[in-house]
Protein backbone atom coordinates (compact mmCIF):
# COMPACT_ATOMS: atom_id res chain seq x y z
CA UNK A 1 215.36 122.46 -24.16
CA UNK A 2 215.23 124.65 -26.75
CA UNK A 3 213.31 124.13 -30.25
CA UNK A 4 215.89 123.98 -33.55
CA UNK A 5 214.60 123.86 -37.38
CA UNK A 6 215.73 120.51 -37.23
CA UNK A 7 213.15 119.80 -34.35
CA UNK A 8 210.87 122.56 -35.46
CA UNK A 9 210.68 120.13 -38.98
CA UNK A 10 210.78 117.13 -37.50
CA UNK A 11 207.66 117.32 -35.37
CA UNK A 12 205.53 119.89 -38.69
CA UNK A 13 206.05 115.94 -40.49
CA UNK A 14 204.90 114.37 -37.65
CA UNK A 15 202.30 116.14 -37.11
CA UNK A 16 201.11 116.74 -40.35
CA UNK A 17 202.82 113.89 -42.16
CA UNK A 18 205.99 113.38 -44.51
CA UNK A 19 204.00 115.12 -47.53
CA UNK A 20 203.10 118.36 -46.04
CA UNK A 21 207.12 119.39 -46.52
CA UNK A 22 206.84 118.66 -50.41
CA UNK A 23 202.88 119.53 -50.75
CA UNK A 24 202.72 123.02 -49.10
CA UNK A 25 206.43 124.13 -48.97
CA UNK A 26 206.32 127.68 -48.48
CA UNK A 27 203.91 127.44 -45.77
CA UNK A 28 205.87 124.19 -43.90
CA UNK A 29 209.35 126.41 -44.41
CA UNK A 30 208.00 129.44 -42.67
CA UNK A 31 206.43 127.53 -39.74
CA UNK A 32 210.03 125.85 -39.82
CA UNK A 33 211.82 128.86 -39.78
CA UNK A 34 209.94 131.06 -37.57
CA UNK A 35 209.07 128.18 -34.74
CA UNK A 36 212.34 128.34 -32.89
CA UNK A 37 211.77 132.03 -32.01
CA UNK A 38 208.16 131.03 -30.82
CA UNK A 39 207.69 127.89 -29.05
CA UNK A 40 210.71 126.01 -26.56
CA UNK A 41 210.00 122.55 -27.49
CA UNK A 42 208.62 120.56 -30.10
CA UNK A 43 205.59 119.75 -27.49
CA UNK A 44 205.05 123.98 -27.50
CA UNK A 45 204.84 123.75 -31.31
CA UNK A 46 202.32 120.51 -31.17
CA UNK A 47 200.33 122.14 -28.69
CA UNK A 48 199.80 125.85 -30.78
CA UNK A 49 198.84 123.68 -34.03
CA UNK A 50 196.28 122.20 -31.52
CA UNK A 51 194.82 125.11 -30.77
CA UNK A 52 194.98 126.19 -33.97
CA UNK A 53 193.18 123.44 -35.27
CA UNK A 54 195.13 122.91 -38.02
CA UNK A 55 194.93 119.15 -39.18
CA UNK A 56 195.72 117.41 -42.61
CA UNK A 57 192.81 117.96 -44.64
CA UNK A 58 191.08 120.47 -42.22
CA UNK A 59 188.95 122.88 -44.31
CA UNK A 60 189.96 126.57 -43.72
């Protein structure tokens, strides 16, 4: 399977939830844009944010 924008957006709202598309756009569109060239599958994508720790309301 291979990861779309579609997908790739799909699973940044599920992960982060529906607001992080409207509350950090620029950030959300660039992970949207650039995850099909990185990760195979939505799961891929999931799984780097994981690692990355990135959660809603994570302190960086």
């Amino acid at each position: 399977m291979t990861l779309d924008t579609r997908q790739a957006a799909e699973a940044i709202e599920e992960y982060f939830g529906s607001d992080v598309l409207t509350d950090e756009p620029t950030w959300a569109g660039v992970l949207i844009d650039q995850a099909p060239e990185a990760y195979e599958s939505a799961e891929d994508l999931t799984a780097a944010l994981d690692l990355m720790h990135l959660r809603p309301g994570a302190d960086h």
